[in-house]
Protein backbone atom coordinates (compact mmCIF):
# COMPACT_ATOMS: atom_id res chain seq x y z
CA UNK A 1 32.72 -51.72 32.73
CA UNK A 2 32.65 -55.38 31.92
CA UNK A 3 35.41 -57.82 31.91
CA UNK A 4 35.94 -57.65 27.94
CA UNK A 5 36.41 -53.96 28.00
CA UNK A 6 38.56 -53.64 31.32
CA UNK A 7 42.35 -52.99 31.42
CA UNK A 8 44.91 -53.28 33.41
CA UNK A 9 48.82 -51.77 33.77
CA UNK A 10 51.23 -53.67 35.78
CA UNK A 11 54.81 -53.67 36.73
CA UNK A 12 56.80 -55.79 33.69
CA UNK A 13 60.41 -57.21 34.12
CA UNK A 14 62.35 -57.99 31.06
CA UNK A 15 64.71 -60.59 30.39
CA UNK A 16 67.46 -57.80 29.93
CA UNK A 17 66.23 -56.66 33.44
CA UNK A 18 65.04 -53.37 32.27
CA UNK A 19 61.87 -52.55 33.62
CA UNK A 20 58.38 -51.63 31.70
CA UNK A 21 54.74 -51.17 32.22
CA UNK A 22 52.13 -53.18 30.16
CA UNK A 23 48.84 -52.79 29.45
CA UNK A 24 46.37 -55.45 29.10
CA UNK A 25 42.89 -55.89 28.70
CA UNK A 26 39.76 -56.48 26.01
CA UNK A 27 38.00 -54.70 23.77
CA UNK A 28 35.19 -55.58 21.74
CA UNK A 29 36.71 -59.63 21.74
CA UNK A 30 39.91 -58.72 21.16
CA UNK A 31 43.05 -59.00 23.28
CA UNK A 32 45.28 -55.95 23.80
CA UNK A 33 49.04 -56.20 25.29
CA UNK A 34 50.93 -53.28 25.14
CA UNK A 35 54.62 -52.08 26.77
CA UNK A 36 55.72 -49.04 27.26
CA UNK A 37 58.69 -47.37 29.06
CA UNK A 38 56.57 -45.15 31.70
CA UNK A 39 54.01 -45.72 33.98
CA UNK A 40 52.84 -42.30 32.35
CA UNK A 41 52.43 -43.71 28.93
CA UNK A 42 50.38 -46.90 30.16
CA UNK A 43 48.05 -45.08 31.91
CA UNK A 44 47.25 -42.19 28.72
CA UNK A 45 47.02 -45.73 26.57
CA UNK A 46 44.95 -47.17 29.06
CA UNK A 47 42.49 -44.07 29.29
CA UNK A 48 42.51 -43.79 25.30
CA UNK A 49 41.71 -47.70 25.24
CA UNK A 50 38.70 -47.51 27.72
CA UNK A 51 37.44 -44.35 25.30
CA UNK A 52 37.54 -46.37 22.77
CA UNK A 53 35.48 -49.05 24.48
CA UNK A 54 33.13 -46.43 25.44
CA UNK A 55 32.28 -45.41 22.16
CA UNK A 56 32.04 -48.75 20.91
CA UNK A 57 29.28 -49.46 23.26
CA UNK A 58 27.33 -46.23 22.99
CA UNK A 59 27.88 -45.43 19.20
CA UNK A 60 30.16 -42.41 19.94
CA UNK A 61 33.10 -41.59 17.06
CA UNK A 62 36.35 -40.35 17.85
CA UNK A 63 37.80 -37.72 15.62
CA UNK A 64 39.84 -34.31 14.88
CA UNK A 65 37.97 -31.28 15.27
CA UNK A 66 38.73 -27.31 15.69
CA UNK A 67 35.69 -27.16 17.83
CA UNK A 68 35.97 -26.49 21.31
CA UNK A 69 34.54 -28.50 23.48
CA UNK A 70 31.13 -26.65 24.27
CA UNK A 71 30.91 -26.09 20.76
CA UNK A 72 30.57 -30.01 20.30
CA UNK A 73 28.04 -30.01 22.99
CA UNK A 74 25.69 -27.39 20.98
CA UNK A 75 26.40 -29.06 17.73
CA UNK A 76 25.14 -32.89 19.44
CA UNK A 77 22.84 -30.99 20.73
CA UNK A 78 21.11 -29.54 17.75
CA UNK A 79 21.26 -33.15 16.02
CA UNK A 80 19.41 -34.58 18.72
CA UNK A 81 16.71 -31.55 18.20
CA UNK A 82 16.63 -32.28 14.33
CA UNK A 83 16.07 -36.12 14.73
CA UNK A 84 13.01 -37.14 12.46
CA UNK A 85 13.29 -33.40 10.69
CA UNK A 86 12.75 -33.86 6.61
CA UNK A 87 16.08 -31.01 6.32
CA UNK A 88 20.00 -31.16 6.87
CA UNK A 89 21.08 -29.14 10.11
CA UNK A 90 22.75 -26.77 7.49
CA UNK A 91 19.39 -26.09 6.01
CA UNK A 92 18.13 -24.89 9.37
CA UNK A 93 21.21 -22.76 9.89
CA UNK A 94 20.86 -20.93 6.51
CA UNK A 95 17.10 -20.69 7.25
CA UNK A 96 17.77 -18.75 10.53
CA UNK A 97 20.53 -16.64 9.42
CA UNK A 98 18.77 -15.18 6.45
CA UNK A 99 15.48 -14.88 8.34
CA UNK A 100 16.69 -13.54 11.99
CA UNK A 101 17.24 -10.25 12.55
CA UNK A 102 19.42 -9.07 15.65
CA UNK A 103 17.99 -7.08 18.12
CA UNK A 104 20.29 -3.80 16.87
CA UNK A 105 18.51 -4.72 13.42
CA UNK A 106 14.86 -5.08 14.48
CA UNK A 107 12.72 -2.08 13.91
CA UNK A 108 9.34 -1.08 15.76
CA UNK A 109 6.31 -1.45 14.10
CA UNK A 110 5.46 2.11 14.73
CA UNK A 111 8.70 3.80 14.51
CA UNK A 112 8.80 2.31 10.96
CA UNK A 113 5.09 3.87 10.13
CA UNK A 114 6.04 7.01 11.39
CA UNK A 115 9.33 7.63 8.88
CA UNK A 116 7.31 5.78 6.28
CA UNK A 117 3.85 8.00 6.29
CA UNK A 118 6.60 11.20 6.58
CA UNK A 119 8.04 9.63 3.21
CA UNK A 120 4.85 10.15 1.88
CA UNK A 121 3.65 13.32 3.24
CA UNK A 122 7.43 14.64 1.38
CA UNK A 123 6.69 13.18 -1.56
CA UNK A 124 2.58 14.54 -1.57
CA UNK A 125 4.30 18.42 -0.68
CA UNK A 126 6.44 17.88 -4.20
CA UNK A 127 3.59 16.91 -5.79
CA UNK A 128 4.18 13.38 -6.53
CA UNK A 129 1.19 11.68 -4.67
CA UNK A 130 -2.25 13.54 -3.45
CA UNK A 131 -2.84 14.04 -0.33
CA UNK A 132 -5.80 11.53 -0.62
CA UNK A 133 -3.45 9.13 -1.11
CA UNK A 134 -1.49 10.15 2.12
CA UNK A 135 -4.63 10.60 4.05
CA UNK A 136 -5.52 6.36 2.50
CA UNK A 137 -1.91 5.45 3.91
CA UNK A 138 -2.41 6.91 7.43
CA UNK A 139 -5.52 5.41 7.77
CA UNK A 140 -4.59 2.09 6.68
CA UNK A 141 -1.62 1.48 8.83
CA UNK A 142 -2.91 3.79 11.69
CA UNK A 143 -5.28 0.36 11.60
CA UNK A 144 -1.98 -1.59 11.17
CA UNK A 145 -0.84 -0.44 14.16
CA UNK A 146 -4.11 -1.32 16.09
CA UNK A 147 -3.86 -4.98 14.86
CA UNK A 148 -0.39 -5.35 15.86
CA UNK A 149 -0.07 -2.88 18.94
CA UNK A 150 3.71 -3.94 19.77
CA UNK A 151 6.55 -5.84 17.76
CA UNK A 152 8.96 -5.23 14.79
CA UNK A 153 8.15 -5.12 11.51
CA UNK A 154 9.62 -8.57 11.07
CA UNK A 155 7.06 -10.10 12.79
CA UNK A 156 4.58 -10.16 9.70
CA UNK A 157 4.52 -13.22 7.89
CA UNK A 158 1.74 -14.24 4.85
CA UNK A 159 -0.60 -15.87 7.08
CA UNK A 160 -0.86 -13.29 9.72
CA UNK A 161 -1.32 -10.55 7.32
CA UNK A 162 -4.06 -12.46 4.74
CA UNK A 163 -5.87 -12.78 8.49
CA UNK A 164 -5.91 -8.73 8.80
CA UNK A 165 -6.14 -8.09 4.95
CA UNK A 166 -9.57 -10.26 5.30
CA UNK A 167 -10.73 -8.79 8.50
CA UNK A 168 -14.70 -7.69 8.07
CA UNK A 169 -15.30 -9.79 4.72
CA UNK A 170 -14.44 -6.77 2.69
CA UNK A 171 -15.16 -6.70 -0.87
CA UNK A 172 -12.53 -7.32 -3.50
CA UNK A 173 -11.50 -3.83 -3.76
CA UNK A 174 -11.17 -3.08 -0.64
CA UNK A 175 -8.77 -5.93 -0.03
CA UNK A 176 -6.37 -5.20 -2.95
CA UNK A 177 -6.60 -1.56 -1.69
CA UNK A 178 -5.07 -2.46 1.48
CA UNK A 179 -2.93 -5.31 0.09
CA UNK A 180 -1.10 -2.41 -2.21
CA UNK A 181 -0.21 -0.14 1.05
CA UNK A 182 0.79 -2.89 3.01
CA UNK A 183 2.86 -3.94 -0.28
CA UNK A 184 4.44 -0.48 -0.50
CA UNK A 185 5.22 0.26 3.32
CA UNK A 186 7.19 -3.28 3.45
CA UNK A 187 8.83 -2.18 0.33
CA UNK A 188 10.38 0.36 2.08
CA UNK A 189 11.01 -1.58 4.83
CA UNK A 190 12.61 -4.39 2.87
CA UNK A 191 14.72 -1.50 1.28
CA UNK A 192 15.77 -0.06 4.76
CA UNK A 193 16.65 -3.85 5.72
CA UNK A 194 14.83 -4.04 8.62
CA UNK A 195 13.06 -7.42 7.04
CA UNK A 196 14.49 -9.80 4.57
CA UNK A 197 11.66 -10.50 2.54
CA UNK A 198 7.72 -9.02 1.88
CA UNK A 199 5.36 -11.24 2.57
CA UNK A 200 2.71 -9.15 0.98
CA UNK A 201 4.27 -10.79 -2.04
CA UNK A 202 2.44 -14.55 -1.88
CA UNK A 203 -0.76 -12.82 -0.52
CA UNK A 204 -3.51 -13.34 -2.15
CA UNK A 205 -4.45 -10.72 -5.27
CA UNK A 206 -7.97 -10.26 -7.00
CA UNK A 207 -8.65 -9.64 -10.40
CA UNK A 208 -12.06 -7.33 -10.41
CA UNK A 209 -14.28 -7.27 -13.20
CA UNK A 210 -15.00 -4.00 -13.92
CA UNK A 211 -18.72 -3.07 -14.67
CA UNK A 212 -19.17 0.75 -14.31
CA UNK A 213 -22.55 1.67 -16.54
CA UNK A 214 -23.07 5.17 -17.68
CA UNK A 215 -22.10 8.14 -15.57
CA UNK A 216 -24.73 9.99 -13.05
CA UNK A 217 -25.49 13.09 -14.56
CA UNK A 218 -27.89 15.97 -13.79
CA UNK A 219 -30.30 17.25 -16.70
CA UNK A 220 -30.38 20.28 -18.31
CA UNK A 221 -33.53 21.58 -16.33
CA UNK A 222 -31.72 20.16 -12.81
CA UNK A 223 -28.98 22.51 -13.41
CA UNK A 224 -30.60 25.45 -14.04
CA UNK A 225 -32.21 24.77 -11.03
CA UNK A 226 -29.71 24.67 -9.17
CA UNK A 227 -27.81 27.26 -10.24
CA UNK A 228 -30.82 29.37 -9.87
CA UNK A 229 -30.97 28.37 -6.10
CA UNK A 230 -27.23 29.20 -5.64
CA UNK A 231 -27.51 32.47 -6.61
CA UNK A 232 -30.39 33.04 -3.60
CA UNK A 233 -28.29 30.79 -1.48
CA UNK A 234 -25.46 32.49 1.26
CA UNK A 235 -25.46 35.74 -1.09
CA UNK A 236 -24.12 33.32 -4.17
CA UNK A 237 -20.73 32.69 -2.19
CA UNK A 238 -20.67 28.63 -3.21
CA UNK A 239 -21.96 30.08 -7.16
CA UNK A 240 -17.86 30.46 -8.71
CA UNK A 241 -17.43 26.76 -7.33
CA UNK A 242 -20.34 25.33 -8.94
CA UNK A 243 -20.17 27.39 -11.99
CA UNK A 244 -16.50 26.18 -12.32
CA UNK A 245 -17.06 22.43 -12.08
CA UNK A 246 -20.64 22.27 -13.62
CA UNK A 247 -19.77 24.38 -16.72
CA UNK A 248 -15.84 23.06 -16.79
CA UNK A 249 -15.62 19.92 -15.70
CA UNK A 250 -13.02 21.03 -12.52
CA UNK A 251 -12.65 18.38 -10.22
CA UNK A 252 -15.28 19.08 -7.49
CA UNK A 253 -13.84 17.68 -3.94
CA UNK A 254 -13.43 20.76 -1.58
CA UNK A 255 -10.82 18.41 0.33
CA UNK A 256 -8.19 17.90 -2.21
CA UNK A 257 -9.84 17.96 -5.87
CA UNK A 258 -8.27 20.47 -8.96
CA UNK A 259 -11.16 23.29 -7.40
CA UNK A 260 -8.96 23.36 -3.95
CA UNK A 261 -5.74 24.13 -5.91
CA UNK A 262 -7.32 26.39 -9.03
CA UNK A 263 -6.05 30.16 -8.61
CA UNK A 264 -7.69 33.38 -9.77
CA UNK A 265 -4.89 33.92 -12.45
CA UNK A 266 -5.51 30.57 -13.59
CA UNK A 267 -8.87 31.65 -14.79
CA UNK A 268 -8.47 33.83 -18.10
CA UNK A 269 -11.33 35.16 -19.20
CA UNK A 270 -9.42 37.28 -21.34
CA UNK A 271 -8.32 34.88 -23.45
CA UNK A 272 -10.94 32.13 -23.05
CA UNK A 273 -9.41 29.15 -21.27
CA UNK A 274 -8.65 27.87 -17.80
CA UNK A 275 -5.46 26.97 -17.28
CA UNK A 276 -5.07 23.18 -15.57
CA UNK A 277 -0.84 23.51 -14.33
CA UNK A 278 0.19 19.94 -13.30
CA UNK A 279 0.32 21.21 -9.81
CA UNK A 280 -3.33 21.75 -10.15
CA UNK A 281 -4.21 18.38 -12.20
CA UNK A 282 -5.32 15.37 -10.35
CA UNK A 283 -3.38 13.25 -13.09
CA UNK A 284 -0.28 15.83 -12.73
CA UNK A 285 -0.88 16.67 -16.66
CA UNK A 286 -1.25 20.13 -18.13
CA UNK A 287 -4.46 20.73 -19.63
CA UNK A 288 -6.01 23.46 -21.46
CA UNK A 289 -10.29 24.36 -20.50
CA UNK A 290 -12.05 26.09 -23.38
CA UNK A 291 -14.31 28.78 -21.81
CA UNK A 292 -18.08 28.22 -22.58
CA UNK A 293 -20.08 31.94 -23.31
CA UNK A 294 -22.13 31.05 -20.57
CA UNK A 295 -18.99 30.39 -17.73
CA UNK A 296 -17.90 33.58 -18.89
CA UNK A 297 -21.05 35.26 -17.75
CA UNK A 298 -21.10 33.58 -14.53
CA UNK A 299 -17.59 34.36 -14.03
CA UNK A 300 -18.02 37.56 -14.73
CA UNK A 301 -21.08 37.77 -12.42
CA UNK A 302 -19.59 36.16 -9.63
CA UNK A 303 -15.78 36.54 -9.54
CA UNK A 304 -13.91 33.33 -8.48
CA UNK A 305 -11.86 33.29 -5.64
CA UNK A 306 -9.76 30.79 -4.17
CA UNK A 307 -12.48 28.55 -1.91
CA UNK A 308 -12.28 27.72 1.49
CA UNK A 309 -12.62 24.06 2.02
CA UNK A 310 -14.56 23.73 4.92
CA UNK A 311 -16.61 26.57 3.90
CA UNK A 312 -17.81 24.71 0.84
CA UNK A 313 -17.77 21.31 2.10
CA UNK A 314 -20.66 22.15 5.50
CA UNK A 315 -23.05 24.39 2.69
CA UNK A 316 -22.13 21.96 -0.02
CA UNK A 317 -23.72 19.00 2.44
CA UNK A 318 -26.64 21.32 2.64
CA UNK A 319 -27.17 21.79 -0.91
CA UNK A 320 -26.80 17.77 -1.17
CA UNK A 321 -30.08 17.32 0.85
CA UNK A 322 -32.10 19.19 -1.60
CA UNK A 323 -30.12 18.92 -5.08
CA UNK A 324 -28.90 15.02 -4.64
CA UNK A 325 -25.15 16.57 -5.04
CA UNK A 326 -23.48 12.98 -5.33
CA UNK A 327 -19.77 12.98 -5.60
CA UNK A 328 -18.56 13.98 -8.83
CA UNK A 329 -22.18 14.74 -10.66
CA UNK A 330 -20.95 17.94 -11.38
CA UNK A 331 -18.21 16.63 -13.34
CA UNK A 332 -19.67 13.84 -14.61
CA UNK A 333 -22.80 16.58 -16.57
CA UNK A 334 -20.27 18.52 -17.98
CA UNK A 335 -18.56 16.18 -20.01
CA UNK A 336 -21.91 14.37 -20.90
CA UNK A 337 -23.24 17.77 -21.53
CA UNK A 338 -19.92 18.77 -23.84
CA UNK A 339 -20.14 15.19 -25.69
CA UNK A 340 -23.97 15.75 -26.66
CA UNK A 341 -22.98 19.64 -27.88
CA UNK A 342 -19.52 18.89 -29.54
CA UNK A 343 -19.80 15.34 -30.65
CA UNK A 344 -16.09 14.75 -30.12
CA UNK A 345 -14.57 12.56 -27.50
CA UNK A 346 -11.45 13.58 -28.36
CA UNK A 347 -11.74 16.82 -27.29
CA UNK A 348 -13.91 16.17 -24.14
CA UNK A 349 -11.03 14.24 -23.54
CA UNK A 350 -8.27 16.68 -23.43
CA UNK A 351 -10.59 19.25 -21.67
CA UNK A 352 -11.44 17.16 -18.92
CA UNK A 353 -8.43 15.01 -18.83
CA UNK A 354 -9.59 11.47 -19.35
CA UNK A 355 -8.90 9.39 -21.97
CA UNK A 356 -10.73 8.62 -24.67
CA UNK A 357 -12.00 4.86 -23.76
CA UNK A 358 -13.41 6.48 -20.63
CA UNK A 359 -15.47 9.09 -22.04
CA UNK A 360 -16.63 6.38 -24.52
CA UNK A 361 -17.63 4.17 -21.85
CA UNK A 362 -19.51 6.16 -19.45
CA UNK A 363 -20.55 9.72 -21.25
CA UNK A 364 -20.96 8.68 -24.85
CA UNK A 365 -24.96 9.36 -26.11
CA UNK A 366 -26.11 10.09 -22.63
CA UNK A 367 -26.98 14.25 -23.59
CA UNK A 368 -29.13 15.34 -26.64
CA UNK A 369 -27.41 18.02 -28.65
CA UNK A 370 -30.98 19.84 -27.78
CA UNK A 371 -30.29 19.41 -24.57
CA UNK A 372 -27.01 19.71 -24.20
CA UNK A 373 -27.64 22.90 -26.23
CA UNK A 374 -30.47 24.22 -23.25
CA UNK A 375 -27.22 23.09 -20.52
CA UNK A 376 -24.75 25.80 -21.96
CA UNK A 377 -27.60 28.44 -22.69
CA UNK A 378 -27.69 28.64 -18.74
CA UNK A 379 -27.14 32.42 -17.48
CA UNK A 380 -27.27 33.70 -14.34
CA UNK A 381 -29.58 36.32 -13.51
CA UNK A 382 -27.20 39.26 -12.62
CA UNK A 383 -26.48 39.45 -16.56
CA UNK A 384 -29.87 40.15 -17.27
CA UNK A 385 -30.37 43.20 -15.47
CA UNK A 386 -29.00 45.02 -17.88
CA UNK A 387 -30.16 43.60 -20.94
CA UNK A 388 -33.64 42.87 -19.53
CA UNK A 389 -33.65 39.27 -21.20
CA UNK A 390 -35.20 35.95 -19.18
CA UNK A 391 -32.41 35.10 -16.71
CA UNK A 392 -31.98 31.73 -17.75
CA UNK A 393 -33.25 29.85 -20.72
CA UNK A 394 -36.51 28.20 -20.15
CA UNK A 395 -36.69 24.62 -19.59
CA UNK A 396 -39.98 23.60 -18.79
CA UNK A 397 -39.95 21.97 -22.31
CA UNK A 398 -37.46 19.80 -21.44
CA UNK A 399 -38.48 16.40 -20.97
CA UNK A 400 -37.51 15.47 -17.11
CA UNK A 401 -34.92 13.00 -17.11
CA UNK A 402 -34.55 12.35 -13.35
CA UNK A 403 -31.60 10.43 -13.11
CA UNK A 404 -30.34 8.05 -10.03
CA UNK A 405 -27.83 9.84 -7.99
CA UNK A 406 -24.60 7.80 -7.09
């Protein structure tokens, strides 16, 4: 310490004889003299002096604090860490304590998937969600999972997940496909607190320009075809299936479409009409199926029975080689087929349970009445044994309209 900051106590007689101790010494240029009864009290002036002098020379402050003395350490510590930083300390605190998540509080990436897909598979079992849904969800964060193999759920932040959402340049669906599961599993998360925030949220979302063109459709003549092959085909087992979507319009997918869920009392050929219960409807909506004369005789040919999924999914991929038996064709002939007979959307509608914009948009003028007329004239051949008439109406005069299949 240099001569202007040094100090000194020494031993002080006054003129009354009494004795004292003063302290003397510099700081910053000026003089300090001090008295004081005990040598005790110099020297605690003395050290609070040469403090003082300290500071003054390093740009310390004294002051009154509750903190302890480590806690001062960590706090000039964190300062000296933030030096150049745009933010206040306090910002950085706030920052981490809405953001950090103890370790009692941080939840597995794959413990969190697991309760969430079981979520799911409860809600699919009350009929709230299909089971294609659940079967889209396990998929997409069974992939999740392989992206991220360990960590929390907290670990996902918008950058890391617009990496995965964009992984193998998918195409715009695809990408808001998985964006909206990711969305919905951090949902829940977010709900369970186990993050503080989804950062699914200021991902980026594409708006798709829808351009679907007319429906693919079978004609007249490629029906009757194939029904004719059915009924020569594994004794006419797969004929109640066909007959049912072709000639009703039931949803066709022997995984989890309305034909995996239809009953046999559901069918009422008594009174005319298939019954569609919402536990039955894709769309969870109750819906009413006029019987055509033609189902009827099918029906009554070839009794329906509940179908067994892998049964008619292997011979249905069969079929497909020979009969292009795309996706939803079925389906998709039937309400063409109902819209050229009927000439009412609003009815095709209700039976097939679309709205009325769709069938405008993709089955509107696609079927003749003629032959439309020819499609529900189509009987199968057991009926005609008895009445001796042509099995099923002819159609070589039928103009061929070989349509694309999907």
């Amino acid at each position: 310490m240099s001569s202007t900051t040094s100090f000194a106590i020494k031993r002080y007689k006054n003129r009354s004889g009494a004795i004292s101790w003063r302290l003397s010494g510099w700081l910053a240029g000026v003089r300090i003299r001090k008295n004081f009864k005990t040598q005790e009290e110099a020297a605690a002036e003395k050290a609070a002096q040469e403090l003082r002098a300290l500071q003054s020379a390093s740009g310390l402050r004294s002051g009154t604090t509750f903190l302890t003395d480590v806690q001062l350490r960590e706090a000039e510590d964190a300062f000296r860490r933030l030096e150049g930083r745009p933010q206040s300390l306090l910002f950085y605190v706030d920052f981490g304590l809405t953001n950090y998540r103890e370790s009692g509080q941080q939840k597995a990436l794959s413990e969190a998937v697991t309760e969430y897909v079981a979520t799911k598979v409860k809600e699919s079992e009350r009929t709230l969600i299909s089971s294609v849904q659940v079967r889209s969800i396990r998929n997409e964060l069974r992939m999740l999972q392989r992206y991220f193999p360990a960590g929390s759920v907290s670990q996902f932040t918008t950058g890391n997940l617009t990496t995965y959402l964009e992984r193998g340049q998918p195409s715009l669906k695809t990408y808001n496909n998985r964006r909206g599961i990711l969305s919905t599993f951090l949902k829940f998360s977010f709900q369970r607190d186990w993050i503080v925030a989804n950062p699914v949220e200021k991902t980026p979302h594409h708006r798709i320009n829808h351009r679907r063109g007319s429906a693919v459709t079978f004609t007249a003549q490629q029906a009757g075809e194939l029904m004719v092959f059915l009924e020569g085909y594994e004794d006419g087992s797969l004929v109640p299936y066909v007959a049912l979507c072709l000639f009703a319009g039931i949803r066709p997918s022997p995984r989890d479409g309305e034909i995996t869920r239809l009953l046999p009392g559901h069918v009422r050929l008594d009174t005319g009409v298939i019954l569609i219960e919402p536990e039955v409807s894709k769309v969870r909506m109750k819906r009413l199926i006029q019987i055509q004369p033609n189902l009827a005789a099918w029906l009554r040919a070839y009794p329906f029975m509940p179908i067994r999924p892998s049964y008619v999914e292997y011979h249905r991929l069969k079929i497909s080689e020979r009969f292009k038996l795309s996706h939803d064709v079925l389906r998709h002939t039937f309400i063409s087929m109902f819209v050229g007979k009927f000439r009412s959307m609003g009815e095709a509608a209700l039976q097939a349970g679309n709205s009325e914009s769709i069938i405008r948009k993709h089955y509107l003028d696609l079927k003749s009445r003629e032959e439309a007329e020819q499609f529900f004239a189509i009987m199968p051949r057991l009926s005609a044994t008895a009445t001796g008439k042509p099995s099923v109406t002819p159609l070589a005069s039928l103009p061929v309209q070989v349509q694309p299949a999907a």
